[in-house]
C-alpha atoms as a PDB file:
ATOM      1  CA  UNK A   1      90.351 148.892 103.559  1.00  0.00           C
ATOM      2  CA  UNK A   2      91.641 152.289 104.411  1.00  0.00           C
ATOM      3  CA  UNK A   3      93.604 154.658 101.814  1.00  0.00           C
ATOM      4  CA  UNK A   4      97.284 153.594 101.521  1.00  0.00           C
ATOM      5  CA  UNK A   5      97.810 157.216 102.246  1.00  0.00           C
ATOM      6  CA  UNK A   6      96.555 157.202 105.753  1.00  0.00           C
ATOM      7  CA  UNK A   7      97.807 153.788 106.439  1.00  0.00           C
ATOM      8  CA  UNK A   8     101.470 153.363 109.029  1.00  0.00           C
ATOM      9  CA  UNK A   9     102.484 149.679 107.766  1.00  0.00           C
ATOM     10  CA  UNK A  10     102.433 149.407 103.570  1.00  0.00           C
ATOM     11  CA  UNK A  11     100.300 146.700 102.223  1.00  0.00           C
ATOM     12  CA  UNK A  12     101.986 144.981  99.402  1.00  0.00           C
ATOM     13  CA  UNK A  13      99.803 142.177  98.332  1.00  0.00           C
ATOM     14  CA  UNK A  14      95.846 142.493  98.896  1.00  0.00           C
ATOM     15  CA  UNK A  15      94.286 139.650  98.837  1.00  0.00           C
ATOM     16  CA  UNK A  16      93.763 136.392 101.204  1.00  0.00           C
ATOM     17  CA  UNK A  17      94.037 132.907  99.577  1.00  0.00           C
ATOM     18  CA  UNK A  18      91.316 130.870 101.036  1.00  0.00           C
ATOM     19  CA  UNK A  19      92.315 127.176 102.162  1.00  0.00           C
ATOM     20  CA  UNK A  20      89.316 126.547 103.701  1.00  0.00           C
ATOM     21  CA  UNK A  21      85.011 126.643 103.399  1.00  0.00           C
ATOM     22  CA  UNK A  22      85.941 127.742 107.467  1.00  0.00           C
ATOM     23  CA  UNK A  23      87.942 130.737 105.694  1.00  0.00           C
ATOM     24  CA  UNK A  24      85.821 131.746 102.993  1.00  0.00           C
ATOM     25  CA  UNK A  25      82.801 131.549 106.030  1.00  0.00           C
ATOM     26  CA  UNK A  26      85.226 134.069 108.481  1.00  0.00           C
ATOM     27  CA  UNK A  27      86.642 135.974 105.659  1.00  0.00           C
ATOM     28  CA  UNK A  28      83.527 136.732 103.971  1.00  0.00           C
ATOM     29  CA  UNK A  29      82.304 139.349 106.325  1.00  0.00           C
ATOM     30  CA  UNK A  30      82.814 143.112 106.452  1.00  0.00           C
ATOM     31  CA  UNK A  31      83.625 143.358 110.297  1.00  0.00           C
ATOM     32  CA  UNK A  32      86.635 140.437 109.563  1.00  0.00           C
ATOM     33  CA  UNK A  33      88.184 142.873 107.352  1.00  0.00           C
ATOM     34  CA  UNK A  34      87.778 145.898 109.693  1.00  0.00           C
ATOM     35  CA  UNK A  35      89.478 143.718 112.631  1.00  0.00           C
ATOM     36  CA  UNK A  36      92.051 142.345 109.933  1.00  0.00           C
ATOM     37  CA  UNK A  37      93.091 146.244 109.054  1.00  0.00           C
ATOM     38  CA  UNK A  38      93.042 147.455 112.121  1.00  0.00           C
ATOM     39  CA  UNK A  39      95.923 144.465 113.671  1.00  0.00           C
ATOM     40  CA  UNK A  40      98.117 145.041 110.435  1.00  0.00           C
ATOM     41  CA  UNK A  41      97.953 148.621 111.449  1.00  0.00           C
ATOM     42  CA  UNK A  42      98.432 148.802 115.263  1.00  0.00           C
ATOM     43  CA  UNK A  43     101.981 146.727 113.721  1.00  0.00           C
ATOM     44  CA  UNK A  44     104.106 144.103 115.950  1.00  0.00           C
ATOM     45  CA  UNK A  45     103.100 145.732 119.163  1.00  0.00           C
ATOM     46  CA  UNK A  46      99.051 144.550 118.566  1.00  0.00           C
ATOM     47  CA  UNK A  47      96.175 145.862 119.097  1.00  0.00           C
ATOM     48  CA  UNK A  48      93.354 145.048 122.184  1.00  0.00           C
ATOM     49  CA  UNK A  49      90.122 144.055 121.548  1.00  0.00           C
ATOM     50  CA  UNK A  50      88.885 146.736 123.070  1.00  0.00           C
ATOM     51  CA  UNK A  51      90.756 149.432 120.894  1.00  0.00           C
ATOM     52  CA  UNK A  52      89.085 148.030 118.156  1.00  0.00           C
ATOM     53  CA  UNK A  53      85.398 148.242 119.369  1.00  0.00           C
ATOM     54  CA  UNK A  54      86.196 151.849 120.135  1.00  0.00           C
ATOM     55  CA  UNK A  55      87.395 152.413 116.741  1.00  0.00           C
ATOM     56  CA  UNK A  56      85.177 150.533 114.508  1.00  0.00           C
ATOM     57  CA  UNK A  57      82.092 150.772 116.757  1.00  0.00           C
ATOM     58  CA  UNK A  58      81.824 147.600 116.607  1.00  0.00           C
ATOM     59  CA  UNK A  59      79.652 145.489 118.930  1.00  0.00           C
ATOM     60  CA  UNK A  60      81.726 143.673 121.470  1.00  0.00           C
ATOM     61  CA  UNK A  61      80.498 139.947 121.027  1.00  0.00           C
ATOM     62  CA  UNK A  62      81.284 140.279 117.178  1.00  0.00           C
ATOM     63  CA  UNK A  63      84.417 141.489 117.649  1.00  0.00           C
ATOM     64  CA  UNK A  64      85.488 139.073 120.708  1.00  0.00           C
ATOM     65  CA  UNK A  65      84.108 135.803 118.082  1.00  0.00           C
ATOM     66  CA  UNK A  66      85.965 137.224 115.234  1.00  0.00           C
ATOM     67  CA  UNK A  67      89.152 137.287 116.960  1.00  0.00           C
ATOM     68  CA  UNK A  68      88.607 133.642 118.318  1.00  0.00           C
ATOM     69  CA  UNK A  69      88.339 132.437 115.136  1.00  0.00           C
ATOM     70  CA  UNK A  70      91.060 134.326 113.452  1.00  0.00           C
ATOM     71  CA  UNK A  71      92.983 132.634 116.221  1.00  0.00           C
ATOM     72  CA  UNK A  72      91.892 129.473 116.051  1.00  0.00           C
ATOM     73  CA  UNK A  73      93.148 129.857 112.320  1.00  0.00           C
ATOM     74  CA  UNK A  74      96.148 130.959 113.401  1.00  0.00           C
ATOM     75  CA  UNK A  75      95.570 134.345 111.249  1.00  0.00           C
ATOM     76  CA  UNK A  76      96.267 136.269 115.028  1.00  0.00           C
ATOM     77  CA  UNK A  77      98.197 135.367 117.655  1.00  0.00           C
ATOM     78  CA  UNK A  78      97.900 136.898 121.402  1.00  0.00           C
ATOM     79  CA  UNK A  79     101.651 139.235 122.541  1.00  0.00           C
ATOM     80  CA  UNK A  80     103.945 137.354 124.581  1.00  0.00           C
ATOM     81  CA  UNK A  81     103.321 138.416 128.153  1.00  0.00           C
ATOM     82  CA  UNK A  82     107.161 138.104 128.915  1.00  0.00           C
ATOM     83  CA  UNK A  83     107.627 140.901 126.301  1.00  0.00           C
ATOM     84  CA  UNK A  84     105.074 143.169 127.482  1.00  0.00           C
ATOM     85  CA  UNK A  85     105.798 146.250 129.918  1.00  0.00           C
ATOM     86  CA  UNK A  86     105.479 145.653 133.487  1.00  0.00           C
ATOM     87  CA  UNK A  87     101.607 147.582 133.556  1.00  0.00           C
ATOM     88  CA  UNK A  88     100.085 146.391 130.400  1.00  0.00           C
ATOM     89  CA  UNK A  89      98.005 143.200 131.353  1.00  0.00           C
ATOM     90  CA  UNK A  90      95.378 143.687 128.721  1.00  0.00           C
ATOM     91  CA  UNK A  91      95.454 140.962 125.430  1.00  0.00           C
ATOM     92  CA  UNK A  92      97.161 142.256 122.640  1.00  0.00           C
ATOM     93  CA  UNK A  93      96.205 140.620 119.249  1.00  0.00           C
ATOM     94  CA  UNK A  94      98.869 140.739 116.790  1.00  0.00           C
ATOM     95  CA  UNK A  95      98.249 139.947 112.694  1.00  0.00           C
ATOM     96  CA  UNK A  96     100.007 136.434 112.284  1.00  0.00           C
ATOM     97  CA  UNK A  97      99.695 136.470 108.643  1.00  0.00           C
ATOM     98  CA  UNK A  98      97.641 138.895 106.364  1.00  0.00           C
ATOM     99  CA  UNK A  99      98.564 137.761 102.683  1.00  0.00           C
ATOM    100  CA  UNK A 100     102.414 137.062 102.535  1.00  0.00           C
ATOM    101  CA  UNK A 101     103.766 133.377 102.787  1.00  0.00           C
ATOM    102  CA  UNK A 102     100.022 131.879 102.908  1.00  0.00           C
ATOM    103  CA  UNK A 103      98.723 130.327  99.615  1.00  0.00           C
ATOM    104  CA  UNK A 104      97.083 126.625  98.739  1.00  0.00           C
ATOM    105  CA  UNK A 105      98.907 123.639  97.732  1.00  0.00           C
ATOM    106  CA  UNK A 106      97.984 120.083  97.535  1.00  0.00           C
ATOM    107  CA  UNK A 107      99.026 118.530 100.357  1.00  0.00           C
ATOM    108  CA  UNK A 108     100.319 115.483  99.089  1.00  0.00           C
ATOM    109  CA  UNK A 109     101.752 117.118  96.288  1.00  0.00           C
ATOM    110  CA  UNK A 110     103.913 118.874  98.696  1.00  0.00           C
ATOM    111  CA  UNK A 111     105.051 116.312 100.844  1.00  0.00           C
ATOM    112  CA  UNK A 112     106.020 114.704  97.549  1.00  0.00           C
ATOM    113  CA  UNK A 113     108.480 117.793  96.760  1.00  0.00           C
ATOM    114  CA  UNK A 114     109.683 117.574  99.890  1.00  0.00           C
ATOM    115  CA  UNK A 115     110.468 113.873 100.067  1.00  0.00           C
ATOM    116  CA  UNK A 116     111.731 113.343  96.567  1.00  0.00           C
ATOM    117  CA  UNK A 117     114.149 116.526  97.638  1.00  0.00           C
ATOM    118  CA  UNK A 118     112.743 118.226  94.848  1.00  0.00           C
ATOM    119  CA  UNK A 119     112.538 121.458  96.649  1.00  0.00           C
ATOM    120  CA  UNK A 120     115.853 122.128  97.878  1.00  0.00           C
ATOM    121  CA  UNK A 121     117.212 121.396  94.042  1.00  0.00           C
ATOM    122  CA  UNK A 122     115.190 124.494  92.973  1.00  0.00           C
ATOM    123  CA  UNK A 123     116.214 126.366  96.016  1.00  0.00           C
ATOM    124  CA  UNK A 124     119.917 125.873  95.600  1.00  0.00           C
ATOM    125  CA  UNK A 125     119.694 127.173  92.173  1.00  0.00           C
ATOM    126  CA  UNK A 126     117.321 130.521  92.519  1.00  0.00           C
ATOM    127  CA  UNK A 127     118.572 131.450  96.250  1.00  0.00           C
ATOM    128  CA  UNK A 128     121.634 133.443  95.028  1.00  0.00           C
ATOM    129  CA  UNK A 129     120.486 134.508  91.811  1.00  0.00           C
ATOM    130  CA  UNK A 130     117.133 135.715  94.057  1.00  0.00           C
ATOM    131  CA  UNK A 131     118.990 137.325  97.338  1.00  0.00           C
ATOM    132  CA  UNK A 132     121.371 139.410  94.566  1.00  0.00           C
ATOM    133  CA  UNK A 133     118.280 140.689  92.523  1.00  0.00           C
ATOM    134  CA  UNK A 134     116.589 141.383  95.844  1.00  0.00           C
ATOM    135  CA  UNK A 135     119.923 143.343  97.110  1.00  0.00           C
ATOM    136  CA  UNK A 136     119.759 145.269  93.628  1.00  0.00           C
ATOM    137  CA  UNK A 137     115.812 146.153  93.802  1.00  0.00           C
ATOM    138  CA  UNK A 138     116.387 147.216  97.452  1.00  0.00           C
ATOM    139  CA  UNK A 139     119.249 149.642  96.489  1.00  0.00           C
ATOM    140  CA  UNK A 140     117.102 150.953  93.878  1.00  0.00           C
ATOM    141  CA  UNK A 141     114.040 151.657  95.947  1.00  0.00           C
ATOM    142  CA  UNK A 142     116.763 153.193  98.612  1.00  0.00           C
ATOM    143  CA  UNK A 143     118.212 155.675  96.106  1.00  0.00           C
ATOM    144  CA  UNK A 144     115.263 156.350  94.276  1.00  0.00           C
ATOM    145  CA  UNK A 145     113.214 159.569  95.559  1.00  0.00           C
ATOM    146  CA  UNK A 146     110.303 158.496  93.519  1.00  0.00           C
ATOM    147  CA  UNK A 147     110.816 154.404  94.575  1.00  0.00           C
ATOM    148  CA  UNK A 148     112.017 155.373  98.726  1.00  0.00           C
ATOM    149  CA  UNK A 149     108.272 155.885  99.907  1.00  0.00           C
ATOM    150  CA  UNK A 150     107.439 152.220  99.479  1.00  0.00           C
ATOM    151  CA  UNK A 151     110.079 150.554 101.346  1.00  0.00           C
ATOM    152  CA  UNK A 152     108.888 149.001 104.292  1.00  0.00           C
ATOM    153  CA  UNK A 153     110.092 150.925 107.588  1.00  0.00           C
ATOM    154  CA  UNK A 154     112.741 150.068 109.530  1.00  0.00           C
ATOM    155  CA  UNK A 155     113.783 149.021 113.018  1.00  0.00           C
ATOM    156  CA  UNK A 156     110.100 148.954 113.561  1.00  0.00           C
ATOM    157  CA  UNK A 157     107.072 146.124 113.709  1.00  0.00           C
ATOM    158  CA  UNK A 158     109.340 143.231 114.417  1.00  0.00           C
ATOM    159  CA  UNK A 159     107.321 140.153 115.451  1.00  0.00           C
ATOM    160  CA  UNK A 160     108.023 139.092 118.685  1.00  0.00           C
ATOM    161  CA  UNK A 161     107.096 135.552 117.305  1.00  0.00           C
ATOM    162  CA  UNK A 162     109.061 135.305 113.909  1.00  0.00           C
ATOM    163  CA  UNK A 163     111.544 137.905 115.015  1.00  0.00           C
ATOM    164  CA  UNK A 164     110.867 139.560 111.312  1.00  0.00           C
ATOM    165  CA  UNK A 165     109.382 142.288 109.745  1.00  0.00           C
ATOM    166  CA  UNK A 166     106.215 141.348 108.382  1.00  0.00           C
ATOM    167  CA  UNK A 167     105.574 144.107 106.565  1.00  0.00           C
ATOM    168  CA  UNK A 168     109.558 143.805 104.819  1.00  0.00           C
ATOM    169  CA  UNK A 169     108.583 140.028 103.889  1.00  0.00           C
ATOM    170  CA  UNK A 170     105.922 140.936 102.262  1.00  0.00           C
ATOM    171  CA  UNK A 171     107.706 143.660 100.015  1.00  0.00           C
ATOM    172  CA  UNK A 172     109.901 140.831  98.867  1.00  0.00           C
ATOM    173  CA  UNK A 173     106.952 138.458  98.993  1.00  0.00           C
ATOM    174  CA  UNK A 174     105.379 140.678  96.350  1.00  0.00           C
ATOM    175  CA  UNK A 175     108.498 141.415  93.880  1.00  0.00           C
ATOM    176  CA  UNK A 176     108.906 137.118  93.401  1.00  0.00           C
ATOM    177  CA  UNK A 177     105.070 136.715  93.275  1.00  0.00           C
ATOM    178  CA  UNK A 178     104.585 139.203  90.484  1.00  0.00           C
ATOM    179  CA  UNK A 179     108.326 138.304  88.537  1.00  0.00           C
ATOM    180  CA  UNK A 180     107.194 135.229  88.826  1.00  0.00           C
ATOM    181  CA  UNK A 181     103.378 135.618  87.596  1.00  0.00           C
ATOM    182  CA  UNK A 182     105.014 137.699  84.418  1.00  0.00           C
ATOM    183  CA  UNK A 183     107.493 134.538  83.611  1.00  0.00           C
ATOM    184  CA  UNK A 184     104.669 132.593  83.652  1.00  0.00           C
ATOM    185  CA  UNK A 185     102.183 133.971  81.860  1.00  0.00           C
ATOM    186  CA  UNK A 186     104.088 136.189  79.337  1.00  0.00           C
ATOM    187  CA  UNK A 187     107.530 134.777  79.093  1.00  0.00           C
ATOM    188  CA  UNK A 188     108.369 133.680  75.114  1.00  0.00           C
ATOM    189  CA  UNK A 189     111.089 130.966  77.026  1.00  0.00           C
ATOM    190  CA  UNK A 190     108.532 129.795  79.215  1.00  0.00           C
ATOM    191  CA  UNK A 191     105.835 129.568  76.467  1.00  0.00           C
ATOM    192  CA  UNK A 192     108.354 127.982  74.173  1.00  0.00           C
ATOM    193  CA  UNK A 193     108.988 125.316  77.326  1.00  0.00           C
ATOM    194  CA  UNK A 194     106.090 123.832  77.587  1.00  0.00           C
ATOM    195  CA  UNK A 195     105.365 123.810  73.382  1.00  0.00           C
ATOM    196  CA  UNK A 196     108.448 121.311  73.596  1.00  0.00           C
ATOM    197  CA  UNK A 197     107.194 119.445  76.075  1.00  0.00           C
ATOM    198  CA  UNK A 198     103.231 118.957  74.972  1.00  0.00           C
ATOM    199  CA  UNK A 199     101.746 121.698  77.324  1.00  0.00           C
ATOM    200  CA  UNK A 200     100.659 124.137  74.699  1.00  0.00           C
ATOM    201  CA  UNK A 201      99.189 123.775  71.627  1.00  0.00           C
ATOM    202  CA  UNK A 202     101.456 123.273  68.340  1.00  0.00           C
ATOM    203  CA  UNK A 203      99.727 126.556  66.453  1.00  0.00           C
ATOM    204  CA  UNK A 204     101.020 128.498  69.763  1.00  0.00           C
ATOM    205  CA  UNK A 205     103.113 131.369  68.619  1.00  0.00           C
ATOM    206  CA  UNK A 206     105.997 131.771  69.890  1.00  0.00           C
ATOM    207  CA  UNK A 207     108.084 134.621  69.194  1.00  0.00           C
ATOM    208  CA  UNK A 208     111.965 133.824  68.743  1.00  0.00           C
ATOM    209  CA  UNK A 209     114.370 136.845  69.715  1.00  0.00           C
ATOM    210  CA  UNK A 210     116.934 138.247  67.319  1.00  0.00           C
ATOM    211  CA  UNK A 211     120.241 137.403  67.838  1.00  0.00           C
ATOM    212  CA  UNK A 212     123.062 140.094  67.946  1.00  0.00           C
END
């Protein structure tokens, strides 16, 4: 991928969780990325197929499969003719999803969260807590000279599908994924969780805070 530098929509998170041997196949090739780039780039307004041959010198028939498959994957999706301007009746491919809000979970182990309600219990105790820390990091990033240049930009790249920012969800997107990667992995509390419930070894150390 290009230099973050040069690039007009931040990238947050870089990587793309593979659900499939159909993904791995697609995603596993050079000119995929180079396609992938140039759609996050060109924002919520797309990008044609064409543009992208021109830019990557790419050769058309590679291009023209790629894109059918990143459709048919539902990583692209084509702008809304009803949104377009009156003169533009070229395809425009917009970037569906890049790395935000896609991951792998067992299916039935989902539908099992969801049934048993399990879901909403967590949700209706981390929303608030969540939204306030978000409102708190976004201040700080807002204020901060040093911290302003990575907020996602405004009033611009709203999908005319989701209605959203993709670029914004995936600056939040990133904060939760690594606050939550730290709890997990380096959090005494957590560590000290599963010791108590058989899920780490008894010599595991856990370090116990000093009281004030």
């Amino acid at each position: 991928m290009r230099n973050s530098k040069t690039k007009n929509v931040k990238t947050y998170l870089t990587h793309f969780p593979i659900m499939s041997y159909t993904e791995a196949e697609i995603l596993s090739k050079e000119v995929t990325w180079k396609i992938m780039d140039n759609m996050r780039q060109a924002g919520a307004k797309g990008i044609t197929a064409e543009d992208i041959i021109k830019k990557e010198n790419l050769s058309p028939s590679v291009v023209y499969a790629a894109l059918k498959e990143l459709y048919r994957l539902q990583y692209v999706f084509l702008y809304p003719r009803s949104k377009k301007e009156k003169h533009d009746r070229k395809k425009r491919f917009v970037c569906e999803r890049g790395t935000w809000g896609k991951y792998g979970i067992d299916k039935e182990f989902d539908a099992t969260l969801g049934v048993e309600g399990l879901l909403d219990v967590v949700n209706e105790e981390i929303d608030e807590p969540v939204l306030r820390v978000f409102k708190t990091i976004y201040d700080e990033f807002s204020n901060n000279k040093k911290l302003h240049k990575f907020l996602p930009t405004k009033h611009t790249n709203i999908c005319p599908n989701c209605l959203r920012s993709h670029e914004a969800m995936e600056f939040f997107y990133a904060i939760i994924l690594r606050s939550i990667d730290l709890m997990i992995t380096e959090s005494e509390e957590f560590n000290k969780f599963l010791k108590e419930r058989g899920y780490a070894s008894d010599d595991f150390p856990i370090v116990e805070k000093a009281r004030l």
